[in-house]
PDB file of N, CA and C in Angstrom:
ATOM      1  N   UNK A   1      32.402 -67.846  86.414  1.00  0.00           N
ATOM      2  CA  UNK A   1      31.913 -68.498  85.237  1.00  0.00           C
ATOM      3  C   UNK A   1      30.620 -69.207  85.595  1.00  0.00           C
ATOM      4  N   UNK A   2      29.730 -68.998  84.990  1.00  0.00           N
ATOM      5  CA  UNK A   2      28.335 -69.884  84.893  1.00  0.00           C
ATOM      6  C   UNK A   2      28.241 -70.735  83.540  1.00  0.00           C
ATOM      7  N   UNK A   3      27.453 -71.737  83.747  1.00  0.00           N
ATOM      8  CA  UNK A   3      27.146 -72.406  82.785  1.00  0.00           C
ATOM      9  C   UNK A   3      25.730 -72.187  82.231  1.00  0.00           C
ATOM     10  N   UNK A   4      25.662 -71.995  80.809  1.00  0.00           N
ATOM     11  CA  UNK A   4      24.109 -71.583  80.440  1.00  0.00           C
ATOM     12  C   UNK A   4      23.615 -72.544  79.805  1.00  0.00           C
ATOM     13  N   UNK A   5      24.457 -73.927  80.244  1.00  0.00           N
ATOM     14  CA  UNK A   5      23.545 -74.753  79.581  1.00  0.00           C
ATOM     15  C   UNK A   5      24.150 -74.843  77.912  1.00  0.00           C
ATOM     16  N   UNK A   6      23.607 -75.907  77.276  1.00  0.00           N
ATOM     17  CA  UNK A   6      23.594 -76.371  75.564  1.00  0.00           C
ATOM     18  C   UNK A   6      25.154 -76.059  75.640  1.00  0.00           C
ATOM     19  N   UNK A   7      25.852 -76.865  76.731  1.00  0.00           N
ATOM     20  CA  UNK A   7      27.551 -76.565  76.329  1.00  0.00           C
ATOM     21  C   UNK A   7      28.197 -75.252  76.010  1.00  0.00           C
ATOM     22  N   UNK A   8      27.238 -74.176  76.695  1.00  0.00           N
ATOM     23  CA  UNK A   8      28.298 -73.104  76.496  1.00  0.00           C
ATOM     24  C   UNK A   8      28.265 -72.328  78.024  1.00  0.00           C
ATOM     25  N   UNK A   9      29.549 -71.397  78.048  1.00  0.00           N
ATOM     26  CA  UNK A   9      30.189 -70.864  79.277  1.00  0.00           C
ATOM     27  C   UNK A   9      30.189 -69.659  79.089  1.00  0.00           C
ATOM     28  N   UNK A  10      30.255 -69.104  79.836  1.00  0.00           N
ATOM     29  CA  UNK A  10      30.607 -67.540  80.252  1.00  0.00           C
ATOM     30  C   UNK A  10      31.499 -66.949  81.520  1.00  0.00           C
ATOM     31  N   UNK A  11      32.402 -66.461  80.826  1.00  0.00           N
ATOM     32  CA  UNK A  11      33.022 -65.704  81.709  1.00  0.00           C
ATOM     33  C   UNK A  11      32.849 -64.660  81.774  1.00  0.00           C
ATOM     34  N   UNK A  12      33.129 -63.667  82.986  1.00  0.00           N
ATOM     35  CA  UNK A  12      32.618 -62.595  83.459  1.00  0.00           C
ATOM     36  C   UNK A  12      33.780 -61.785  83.584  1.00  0.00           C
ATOM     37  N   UNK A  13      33.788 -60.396  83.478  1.00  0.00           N
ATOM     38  CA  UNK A  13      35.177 -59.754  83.690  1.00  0.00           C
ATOM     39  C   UNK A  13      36.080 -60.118  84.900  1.00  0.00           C
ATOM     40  N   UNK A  14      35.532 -60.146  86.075  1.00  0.00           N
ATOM     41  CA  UNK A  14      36.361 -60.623  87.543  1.00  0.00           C
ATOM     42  C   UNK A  14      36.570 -62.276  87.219  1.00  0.00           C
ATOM     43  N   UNK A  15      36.319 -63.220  86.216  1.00  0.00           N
ATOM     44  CA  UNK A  15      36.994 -64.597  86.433  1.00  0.00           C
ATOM     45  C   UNK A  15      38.144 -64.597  86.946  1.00  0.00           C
ATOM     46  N   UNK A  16      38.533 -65.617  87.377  1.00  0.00           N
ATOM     47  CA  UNK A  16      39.768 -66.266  87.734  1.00  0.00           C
ATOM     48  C   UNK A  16      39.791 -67.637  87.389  1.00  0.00           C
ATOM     49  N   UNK A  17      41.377 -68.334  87.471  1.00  0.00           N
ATOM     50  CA  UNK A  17      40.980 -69.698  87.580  1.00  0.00           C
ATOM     51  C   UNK A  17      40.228 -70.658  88.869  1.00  0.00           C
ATOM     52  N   UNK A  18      40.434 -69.387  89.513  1.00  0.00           N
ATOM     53  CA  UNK A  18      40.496 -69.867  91.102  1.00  0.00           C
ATOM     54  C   UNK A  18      38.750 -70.224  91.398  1.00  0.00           C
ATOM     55  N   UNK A  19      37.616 -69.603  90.137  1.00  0.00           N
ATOM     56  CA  UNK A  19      36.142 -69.303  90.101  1.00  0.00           C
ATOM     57  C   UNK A  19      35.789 -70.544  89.146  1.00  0.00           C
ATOM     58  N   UNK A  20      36.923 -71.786  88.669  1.00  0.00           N
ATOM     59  CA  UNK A  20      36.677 -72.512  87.591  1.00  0.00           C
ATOM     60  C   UNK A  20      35.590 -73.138  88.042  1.00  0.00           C
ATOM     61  N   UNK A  21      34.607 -73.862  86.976  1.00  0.00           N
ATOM     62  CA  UNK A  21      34.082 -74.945  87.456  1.00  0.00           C
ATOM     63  C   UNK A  21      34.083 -76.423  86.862  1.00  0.00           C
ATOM     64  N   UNK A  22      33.517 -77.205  87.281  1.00  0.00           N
ATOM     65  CA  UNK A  22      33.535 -78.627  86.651  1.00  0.00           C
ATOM     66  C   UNK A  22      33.248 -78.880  85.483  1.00  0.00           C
ATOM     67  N   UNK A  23      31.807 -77.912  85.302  1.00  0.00           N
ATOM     68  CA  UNK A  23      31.272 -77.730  83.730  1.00  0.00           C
ATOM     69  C   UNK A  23      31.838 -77.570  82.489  1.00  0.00           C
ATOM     70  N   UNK A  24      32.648 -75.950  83.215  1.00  0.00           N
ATOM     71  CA  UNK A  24      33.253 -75.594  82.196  1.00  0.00           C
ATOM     72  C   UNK A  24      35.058 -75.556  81.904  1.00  0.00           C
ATOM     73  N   UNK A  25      35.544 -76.021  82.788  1.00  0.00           N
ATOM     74  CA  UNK A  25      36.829 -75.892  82.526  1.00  0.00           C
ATOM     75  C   UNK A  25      37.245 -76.888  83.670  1.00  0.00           C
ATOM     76  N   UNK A  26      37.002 -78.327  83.405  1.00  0.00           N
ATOM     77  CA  UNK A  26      37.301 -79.493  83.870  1.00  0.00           C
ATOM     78  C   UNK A  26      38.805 -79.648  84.411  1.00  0.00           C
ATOM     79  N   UNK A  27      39.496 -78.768  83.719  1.00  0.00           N
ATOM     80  CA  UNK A  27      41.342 -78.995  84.002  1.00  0.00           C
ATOM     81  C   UNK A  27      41.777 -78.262  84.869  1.00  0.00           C
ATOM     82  N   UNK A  28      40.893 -76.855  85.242  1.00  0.00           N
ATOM     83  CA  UNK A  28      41.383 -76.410  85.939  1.00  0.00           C
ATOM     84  C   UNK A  28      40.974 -76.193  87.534  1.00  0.00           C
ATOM     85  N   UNK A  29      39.834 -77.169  87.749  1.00  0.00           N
ATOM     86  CA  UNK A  29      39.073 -77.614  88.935  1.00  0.00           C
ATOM     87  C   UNK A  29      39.680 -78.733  89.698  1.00  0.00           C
ATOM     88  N   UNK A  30      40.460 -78.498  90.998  1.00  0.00           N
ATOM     89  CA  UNK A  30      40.930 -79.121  91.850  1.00  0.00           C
ATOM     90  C   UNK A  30      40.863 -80.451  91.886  1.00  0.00           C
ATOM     91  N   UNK A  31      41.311 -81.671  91.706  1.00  0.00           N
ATOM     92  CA  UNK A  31      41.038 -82.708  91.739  1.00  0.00           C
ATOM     93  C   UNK A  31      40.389 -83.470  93.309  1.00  0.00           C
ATOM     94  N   UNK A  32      39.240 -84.465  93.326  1.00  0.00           N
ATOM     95  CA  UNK A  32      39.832 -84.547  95.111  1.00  0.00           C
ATOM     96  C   UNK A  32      40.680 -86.015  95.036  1.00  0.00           C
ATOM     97  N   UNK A  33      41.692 -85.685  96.480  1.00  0.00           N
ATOM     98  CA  UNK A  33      42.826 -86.622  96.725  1.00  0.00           C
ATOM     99  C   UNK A  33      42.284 -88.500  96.596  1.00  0.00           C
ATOM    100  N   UNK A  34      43.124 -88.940  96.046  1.00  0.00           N
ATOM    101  CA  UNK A  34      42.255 -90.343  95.694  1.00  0.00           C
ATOM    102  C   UNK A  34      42.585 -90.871  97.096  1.00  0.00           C
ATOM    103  N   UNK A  35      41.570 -91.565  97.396  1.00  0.00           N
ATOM    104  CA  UNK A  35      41.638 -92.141  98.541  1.00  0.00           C
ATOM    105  C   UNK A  35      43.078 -93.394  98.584  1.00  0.00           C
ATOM    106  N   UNK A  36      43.316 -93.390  99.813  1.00  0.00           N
ATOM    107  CA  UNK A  36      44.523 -94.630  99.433  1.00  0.00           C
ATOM    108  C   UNK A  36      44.056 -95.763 100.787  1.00  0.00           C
ATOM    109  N   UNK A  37      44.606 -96.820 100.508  1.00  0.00           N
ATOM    110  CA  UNK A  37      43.813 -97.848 101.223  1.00  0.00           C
ATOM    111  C   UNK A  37      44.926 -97.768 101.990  1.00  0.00           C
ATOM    112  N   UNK A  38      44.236 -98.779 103.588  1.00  0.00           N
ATOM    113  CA  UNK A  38      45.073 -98.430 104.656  1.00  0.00           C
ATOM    114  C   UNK A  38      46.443 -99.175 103.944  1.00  0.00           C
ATOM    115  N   UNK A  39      47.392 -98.843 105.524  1.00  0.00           N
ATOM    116  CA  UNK A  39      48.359 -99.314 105.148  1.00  0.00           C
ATOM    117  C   UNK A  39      48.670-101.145 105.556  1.00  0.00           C
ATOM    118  N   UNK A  40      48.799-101.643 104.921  1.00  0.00           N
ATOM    119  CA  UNK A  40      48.848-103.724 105.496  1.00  0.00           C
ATOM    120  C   UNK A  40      50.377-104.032 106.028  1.00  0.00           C
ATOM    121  N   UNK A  41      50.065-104.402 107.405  1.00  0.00           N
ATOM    122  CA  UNK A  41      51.741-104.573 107.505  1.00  0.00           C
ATOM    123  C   UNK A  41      51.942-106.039 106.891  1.00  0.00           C
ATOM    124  N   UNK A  42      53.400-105.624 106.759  1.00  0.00           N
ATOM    125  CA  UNK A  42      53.773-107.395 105.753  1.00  0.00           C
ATOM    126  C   UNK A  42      53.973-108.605 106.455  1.00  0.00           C
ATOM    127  N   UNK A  43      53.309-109.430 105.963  1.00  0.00           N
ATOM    128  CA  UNK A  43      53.689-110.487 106.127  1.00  0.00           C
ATOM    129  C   UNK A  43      54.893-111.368 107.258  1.00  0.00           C
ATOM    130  N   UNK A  44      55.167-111.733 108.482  1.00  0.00           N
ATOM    131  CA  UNK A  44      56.337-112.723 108.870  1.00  0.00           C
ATOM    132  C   UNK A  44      56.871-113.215 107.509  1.00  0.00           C
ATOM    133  N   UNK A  45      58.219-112.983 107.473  1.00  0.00           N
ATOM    134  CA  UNK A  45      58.508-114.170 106.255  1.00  0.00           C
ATOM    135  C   UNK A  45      58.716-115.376 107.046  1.00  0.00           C
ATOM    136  N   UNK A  46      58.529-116.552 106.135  1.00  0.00           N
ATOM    137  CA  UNK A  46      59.148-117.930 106.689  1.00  0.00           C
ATOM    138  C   UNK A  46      60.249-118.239 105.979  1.00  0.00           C
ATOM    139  N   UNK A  47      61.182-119.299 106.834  1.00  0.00           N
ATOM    140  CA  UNK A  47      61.840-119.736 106.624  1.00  0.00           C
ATOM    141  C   UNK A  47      61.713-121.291 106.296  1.00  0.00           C
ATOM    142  N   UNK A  48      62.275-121.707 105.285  1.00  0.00           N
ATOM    143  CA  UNK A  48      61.942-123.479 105.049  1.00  0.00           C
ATOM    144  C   UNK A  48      63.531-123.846 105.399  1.00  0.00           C
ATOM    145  N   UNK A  49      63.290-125.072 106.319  1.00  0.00           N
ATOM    146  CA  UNK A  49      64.818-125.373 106.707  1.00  0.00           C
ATOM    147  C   UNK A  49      64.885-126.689 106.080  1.00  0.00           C
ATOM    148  N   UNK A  50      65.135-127.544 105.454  1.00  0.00           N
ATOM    149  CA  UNK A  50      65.292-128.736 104.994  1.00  0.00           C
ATOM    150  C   UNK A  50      66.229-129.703 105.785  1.00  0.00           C
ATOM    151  N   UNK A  51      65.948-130.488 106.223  1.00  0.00           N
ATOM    152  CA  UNK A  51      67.190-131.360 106.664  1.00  0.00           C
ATOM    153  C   UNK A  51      66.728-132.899 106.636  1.00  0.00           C
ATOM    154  N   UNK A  52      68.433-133.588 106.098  1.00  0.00           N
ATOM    155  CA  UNK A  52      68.391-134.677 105.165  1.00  0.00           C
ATOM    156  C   UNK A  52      68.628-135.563 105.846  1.00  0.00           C
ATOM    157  N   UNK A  53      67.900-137.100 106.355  1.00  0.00           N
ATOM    158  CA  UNK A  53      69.011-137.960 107.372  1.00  0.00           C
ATOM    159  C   UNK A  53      69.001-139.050 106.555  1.00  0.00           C
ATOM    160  N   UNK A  54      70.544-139.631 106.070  1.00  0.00           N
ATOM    161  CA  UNK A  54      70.611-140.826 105.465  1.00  0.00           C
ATOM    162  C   UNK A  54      69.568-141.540 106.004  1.00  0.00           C
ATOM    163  N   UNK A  55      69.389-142.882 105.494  1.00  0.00           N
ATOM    164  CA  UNK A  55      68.868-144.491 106.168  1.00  0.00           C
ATOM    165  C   UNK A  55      70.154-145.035 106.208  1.00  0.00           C
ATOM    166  N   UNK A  56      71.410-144.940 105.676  1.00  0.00           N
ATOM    167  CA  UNK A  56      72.536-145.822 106.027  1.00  0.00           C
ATOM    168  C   UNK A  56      72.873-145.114 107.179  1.00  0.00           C
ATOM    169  N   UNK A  57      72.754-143.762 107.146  1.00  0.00           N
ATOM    170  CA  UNK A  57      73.699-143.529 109.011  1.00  0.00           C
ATOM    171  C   UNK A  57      72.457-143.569 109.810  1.00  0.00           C
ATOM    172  N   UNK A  58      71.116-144.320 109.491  1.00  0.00           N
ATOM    173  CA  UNK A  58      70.493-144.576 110.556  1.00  0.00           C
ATOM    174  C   UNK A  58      70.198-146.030 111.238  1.00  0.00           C
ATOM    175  N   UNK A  59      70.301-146.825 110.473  1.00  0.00           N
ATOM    176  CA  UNK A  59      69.922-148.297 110.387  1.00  0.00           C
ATOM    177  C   UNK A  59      70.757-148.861 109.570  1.00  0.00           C
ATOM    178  N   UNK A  60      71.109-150.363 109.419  1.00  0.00           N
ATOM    179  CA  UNK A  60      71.781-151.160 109.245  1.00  0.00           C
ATOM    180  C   UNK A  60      70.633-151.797 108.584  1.00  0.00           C
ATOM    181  N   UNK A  61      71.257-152.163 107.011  1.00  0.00           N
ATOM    182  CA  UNK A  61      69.885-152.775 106.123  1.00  0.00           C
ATOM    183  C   UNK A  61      69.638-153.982 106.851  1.00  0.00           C
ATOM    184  N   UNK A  62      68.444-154.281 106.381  1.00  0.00           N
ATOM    185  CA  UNK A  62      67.104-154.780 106.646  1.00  0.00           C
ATOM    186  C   UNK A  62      67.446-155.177 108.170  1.00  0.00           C
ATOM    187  N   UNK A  63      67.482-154.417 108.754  1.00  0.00           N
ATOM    188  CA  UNK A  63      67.380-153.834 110.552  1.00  0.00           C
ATOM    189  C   UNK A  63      66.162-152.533 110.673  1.00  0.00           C
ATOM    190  N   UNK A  64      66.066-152.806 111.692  1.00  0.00           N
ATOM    191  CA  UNK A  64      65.077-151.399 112.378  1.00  0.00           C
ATOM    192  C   UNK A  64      65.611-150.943 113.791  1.00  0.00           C
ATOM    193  N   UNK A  65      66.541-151.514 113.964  1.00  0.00           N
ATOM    194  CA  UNK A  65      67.324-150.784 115.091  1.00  0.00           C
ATOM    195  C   UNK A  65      68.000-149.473 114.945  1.00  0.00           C
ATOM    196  N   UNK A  66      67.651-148.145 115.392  1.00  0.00           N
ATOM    197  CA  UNK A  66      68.804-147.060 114.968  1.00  0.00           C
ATOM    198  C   UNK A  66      70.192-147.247 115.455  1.00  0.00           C
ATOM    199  N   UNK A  67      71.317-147.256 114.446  1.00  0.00           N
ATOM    200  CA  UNK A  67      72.214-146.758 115.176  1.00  0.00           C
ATOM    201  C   UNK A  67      72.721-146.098 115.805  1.00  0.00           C
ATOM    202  N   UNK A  68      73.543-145.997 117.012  1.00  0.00           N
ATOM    203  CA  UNK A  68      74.218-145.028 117.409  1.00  0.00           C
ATOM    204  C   UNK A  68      74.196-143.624 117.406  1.00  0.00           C
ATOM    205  N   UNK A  69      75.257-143.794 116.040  1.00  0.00           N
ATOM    206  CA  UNK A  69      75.185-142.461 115.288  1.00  0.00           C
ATOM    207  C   UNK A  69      74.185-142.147 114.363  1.00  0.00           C
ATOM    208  N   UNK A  70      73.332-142.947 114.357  1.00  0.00           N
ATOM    209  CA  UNK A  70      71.857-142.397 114.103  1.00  0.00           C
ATOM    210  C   UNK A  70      71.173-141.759 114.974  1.00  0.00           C
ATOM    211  N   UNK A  71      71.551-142.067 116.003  1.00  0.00           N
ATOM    212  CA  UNK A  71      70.437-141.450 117.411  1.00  0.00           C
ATOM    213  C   UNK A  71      71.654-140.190 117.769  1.00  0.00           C
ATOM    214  N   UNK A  72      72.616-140.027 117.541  1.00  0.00           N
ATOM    215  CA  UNK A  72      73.422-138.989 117.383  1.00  0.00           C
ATOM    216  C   UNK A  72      72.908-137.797 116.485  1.00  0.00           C
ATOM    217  N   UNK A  73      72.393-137.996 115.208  1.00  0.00           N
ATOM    218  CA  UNK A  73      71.917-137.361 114.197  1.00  0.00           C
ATOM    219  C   UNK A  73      70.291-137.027 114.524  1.00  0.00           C
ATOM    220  N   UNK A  74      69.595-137.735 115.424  1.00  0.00           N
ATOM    221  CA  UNK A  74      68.445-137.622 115.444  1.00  0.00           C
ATOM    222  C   UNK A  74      68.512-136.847 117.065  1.00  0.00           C
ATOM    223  N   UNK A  75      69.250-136.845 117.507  1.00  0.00           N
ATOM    224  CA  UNK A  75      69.455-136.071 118.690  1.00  0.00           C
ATOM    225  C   UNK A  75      69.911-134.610 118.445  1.00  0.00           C
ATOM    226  N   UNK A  76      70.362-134.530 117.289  1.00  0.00           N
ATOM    227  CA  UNK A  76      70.805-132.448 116.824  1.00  0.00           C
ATOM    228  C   UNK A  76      69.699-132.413 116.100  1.00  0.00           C
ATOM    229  N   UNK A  77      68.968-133.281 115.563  1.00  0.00           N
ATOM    230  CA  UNK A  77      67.479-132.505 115.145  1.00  0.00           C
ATOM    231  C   UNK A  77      66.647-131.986 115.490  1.00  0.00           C
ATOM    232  N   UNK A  78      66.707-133.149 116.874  1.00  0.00           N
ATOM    233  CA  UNK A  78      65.838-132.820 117.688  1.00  0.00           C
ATOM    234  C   UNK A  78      66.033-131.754 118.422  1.00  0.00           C
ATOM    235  N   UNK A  79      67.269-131.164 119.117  1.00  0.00           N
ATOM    236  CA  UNK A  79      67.954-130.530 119.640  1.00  0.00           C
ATOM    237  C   UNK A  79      67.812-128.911 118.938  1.00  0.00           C
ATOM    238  N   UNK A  80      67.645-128.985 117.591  1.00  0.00           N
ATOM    239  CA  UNK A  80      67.629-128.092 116.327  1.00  0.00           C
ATOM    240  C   UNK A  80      66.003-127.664 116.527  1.00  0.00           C
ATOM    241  N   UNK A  81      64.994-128.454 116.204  1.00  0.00           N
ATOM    242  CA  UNK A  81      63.566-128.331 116.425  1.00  0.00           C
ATOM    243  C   UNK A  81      62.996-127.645 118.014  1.00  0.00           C
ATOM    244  N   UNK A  82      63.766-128.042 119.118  1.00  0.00           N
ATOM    245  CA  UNK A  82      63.318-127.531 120.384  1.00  0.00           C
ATOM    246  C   UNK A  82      63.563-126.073 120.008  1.00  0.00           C
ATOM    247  N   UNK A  83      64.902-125.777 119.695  1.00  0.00           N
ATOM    248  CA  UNK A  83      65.053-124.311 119.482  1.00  0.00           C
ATOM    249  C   UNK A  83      64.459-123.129 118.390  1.00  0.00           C
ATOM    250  N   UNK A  84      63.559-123.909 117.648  1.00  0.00           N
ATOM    251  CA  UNK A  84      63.042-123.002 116.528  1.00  0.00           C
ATOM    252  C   UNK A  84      61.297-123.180 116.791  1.00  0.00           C
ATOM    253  N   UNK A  85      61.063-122.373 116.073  1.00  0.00           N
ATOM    254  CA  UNK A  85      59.681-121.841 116.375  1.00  0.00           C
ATOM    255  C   UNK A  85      59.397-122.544 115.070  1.00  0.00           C
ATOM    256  N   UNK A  86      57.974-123.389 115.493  1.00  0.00           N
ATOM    257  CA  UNK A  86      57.626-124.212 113.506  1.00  0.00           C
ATOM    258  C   UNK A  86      55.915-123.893 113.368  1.00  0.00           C
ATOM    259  N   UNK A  87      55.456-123.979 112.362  1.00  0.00           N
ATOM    260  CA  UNK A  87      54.079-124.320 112.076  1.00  0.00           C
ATOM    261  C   UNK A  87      53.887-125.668 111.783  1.00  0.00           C
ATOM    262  N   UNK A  88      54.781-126.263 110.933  1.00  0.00           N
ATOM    263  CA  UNK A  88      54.358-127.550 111.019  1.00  0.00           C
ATOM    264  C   UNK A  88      55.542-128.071 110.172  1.00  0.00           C
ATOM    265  N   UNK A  89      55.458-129.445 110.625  1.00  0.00           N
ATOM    266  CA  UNK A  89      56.905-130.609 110.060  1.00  0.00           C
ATOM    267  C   UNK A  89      56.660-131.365 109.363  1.00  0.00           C
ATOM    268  N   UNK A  90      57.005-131.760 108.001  1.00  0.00           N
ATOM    269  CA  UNK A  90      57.106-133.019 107.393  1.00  0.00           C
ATOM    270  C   UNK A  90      57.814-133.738 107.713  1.00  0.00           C
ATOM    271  N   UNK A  91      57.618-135.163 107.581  1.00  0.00           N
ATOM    272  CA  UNK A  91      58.635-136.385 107.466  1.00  0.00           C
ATOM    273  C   UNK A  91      58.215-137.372 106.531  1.00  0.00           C
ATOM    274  N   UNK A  92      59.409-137.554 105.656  1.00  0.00           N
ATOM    275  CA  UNK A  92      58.616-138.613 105.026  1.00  0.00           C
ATOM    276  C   UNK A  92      60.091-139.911 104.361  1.00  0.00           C
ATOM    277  N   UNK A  93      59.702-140.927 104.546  1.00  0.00           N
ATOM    278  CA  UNK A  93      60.531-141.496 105.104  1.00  0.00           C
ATOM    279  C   UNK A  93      60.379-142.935 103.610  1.00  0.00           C
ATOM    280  N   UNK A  94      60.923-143.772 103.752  1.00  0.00           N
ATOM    281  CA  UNK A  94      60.717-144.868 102.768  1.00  0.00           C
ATOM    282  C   UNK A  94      61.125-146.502 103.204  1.00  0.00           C
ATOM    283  N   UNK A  95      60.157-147.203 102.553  1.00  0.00           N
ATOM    284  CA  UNK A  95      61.435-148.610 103.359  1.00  0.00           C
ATOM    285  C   UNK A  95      62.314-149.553 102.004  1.00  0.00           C
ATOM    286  N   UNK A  96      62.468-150.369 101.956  1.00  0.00           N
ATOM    287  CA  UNK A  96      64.057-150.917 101.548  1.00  0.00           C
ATOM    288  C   UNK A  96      63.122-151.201 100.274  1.00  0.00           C
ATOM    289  N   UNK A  97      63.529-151.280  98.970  1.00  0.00           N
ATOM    290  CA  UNK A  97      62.983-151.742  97.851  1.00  0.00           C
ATOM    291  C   UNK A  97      62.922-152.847  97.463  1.00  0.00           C
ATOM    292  N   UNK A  98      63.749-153.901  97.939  1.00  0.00           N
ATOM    293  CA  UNK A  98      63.378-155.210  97.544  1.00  0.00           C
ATOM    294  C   UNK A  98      62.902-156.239  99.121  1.00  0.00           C
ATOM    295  N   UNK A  99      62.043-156.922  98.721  1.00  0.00           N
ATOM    296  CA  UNK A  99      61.410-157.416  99.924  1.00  0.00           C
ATOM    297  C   UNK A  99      59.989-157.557  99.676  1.00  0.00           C
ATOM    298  N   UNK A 100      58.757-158.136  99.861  1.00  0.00           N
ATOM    299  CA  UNK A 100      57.330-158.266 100.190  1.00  0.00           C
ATOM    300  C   UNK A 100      57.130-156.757 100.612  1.00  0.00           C
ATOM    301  N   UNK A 101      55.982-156.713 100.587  1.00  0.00           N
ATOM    302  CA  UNK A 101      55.536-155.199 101.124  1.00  0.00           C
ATOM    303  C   UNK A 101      55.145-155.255 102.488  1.00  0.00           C
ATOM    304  N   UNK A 102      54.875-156.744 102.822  1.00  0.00           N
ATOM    305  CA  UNK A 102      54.253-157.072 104.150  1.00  0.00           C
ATOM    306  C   UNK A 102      55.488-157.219 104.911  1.00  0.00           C
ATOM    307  N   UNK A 103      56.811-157.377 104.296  1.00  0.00           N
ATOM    308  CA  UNK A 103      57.603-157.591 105.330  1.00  0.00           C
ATOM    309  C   UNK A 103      58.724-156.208 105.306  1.00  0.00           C
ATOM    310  N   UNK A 104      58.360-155.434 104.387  1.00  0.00           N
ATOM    311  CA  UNK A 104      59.079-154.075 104.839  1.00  0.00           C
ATOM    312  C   UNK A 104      57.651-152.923 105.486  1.00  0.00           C
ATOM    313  N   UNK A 105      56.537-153.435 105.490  1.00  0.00           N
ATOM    314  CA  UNK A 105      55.616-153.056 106.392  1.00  0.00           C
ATOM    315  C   UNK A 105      56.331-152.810 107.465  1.00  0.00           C
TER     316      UNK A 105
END
């Protein structure tokens, strides 16, 4: 098939589809393969571990001494944290609500 131009085609006795061209018979001209982007490996997932420590099983109100079994509780955290792999830790902590600010400073 040739194209003669002003939108018209010609086929020839030996055509095939296999002789199509772009011009003239758009549907039956091979597409090329769309490119595909590499492949991205995924992501590490994370894990968020939360963990809760009273202020009553740590301290004795308006004390700043830990207890005991506060340093019990702060000893499997700690114990918990050596063994895990982190990016980074919050803590966030509060002091007693009634009082000066300078003296729960």
């Amino acid at each position: 098939m040739r194209s003669l131009g002003y939108d018209v085609c010609v086929r020839t006795s030996d055509w095939t589809p296999a002789r199509a061209i772009v011009a003239c018979d758009p549907d039956l001209v091979p597409k090329p393969a769309p490119k595909r982007a590499p492949a991205l490996k995924p992501a590490p997932m994370s894990v968020v571990q939360k963990f809760s420590l009273s202020a009553d099983a740590l301290f004795d109100f308006d004390k700043s001494v830990i207890k005991p079994a506060g340093m019990k509780k702060l000893g499997n955290l700690v114990a918990t944290l050596t063994a895990s792999q982190y990016d980074s830790v919050v803590i966030t902590g509060h002091t007693d609500r009634p009082g000066a600010a300078d003296y729960n400073q």
